[in-house]
C-alpha atoms as a PDB file:
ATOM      1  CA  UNK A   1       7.113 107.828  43.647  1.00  0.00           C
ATOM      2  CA  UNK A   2      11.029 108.606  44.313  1.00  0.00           C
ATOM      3  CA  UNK A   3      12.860 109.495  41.452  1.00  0.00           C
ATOM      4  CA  UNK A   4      17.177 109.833  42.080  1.00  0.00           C
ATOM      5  CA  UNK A   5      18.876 111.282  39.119  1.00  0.00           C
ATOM      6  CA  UNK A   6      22.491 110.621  38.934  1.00  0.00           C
ATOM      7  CA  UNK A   7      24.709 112.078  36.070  1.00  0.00           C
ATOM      8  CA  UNK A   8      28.342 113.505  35.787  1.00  0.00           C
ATOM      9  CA  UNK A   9      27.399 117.489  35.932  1.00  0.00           C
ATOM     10  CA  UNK A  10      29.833 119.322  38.275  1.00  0.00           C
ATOM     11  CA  UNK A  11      28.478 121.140  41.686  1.00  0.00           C
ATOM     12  CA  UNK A  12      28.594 124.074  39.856  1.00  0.00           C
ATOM     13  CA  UNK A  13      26.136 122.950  36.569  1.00  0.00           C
ATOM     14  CA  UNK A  14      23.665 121.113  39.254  1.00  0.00           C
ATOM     15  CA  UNK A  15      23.188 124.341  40.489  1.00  0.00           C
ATOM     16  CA  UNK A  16      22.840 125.994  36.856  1.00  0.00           C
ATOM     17  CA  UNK A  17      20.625 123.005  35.794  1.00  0.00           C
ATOM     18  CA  UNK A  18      18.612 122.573  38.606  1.00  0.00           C
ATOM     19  CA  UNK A  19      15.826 125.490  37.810  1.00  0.00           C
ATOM     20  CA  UNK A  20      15.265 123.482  34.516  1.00  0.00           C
ATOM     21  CA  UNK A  21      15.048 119.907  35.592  1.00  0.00           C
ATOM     22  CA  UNK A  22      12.711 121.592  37.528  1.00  0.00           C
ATOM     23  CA  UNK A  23      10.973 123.051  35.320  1.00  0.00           C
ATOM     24  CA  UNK A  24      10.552 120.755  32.555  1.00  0.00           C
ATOM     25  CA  UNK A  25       9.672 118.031  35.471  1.00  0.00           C
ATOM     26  CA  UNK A  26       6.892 120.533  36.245  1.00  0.00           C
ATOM     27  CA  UNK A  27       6.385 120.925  32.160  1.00  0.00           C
ATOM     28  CA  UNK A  28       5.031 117.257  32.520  1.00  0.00           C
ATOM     29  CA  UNK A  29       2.869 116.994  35.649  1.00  0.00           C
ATOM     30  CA  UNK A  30       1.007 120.287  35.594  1.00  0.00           C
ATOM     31  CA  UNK A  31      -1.440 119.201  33.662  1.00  0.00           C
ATOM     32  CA  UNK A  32      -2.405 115.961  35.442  1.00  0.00           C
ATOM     33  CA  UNK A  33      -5.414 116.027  37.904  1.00  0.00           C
ATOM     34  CA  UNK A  34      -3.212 114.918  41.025  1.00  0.00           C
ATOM     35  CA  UNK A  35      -1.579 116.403  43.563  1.00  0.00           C
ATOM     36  CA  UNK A  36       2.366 116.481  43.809  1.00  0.00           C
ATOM     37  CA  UNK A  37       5.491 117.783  45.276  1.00  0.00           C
ATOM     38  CA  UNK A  38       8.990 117.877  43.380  1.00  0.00           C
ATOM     39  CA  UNK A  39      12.353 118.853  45.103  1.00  0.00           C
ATOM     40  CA  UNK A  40      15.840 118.942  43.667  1.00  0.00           C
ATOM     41  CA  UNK A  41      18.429 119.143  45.592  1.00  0.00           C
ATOM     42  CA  UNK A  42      21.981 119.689  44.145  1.00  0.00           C
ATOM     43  CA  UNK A  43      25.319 118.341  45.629  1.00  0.00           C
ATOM     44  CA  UNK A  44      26.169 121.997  46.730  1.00  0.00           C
ATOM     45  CA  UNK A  45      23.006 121.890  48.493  1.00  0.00           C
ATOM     46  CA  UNK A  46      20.576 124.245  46.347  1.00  0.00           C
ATOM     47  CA  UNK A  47      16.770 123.118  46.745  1.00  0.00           C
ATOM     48  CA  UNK A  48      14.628 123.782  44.181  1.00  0.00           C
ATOM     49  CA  UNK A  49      10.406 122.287  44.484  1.00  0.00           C
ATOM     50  CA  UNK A  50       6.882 123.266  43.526  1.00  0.00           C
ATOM     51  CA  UNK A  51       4.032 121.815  44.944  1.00  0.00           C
ATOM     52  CA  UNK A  52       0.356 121.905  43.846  1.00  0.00           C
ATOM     53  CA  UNK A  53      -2.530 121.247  45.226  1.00  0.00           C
ATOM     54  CA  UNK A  54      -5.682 119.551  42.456  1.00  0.00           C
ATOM     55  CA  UNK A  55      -8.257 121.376  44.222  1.00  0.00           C
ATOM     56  CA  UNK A  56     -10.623 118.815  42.353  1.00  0.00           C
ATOM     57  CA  UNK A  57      -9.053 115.691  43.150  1.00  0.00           C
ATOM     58  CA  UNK A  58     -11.420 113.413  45.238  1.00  0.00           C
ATOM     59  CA  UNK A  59     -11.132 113.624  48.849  1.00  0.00           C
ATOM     60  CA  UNK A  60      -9.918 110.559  50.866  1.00  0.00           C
ATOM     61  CA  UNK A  61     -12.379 108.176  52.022  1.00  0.00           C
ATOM     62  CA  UNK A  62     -12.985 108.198  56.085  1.00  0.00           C
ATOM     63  CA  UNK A  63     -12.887 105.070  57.118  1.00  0.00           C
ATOM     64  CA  UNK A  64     -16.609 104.063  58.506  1.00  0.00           C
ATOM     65  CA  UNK A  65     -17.260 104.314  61.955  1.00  0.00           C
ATOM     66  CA  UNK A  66     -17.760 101.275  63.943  1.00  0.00           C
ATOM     67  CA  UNK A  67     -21.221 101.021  64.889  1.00  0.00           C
ATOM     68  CA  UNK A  68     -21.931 100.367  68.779  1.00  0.00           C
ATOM     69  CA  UNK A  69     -22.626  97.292  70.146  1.00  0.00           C
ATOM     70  CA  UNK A  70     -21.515  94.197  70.698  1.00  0.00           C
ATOM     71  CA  UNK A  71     -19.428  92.393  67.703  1.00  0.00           C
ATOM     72  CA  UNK A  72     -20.751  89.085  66.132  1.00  0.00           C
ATOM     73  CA  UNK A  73     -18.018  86.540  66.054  1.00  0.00           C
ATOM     74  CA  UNK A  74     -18.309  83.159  64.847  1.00  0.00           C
ATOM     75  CA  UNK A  75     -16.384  80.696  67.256  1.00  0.00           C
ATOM     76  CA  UNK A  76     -13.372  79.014  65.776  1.00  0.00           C
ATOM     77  CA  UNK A  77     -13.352  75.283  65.867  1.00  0.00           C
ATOM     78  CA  UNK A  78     -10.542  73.686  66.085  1.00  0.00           C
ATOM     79  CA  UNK A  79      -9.803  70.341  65.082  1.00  0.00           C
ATOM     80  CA  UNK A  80      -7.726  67.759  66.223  1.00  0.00           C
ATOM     81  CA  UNK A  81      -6.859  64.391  64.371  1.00  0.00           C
ATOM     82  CA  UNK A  82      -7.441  61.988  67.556  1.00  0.00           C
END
């Protein structure tokens, strides 16, 4: 997900607001069981983010290994209209 949030703030109250957008951003996915990142950048070029890490979200499935050997494929017939 890729939020943009445009509004008419000045350089000066992006920088002021930033820490809160931040924080109230942060307010709302805390609690959720997933994993995230949030950055905001201002047009003066402040960067706030916080990251975490669900230490209890289910780990990505490996794909399975292809077993050796040869591979079984059925032929492809092609038809013609004769």
């Amino acid at each position: 997900m890729d939020i943009h949030f445009v509004s008419t703030l000045t350089p000066e109250d992006e920088d002021r607001y930033a820490p809160m957008v931040l924080a109230a951003v942060k307010a709302i996915l805390e609690p959720m069981p997933i994993t995230y990142a949030v950055r905001v950048v201002t047009t003066n070029g402040l960067a706030v983010q916080h990251t975490k890490a669900d230490h209890d979200a289910e780990p990505a499935v490996a794909p399975a290994a292809r077993r050796a050997g040869p591979r079984l494929v059925t032929p492809v017939v092609s038809r013609s209209s004769a």
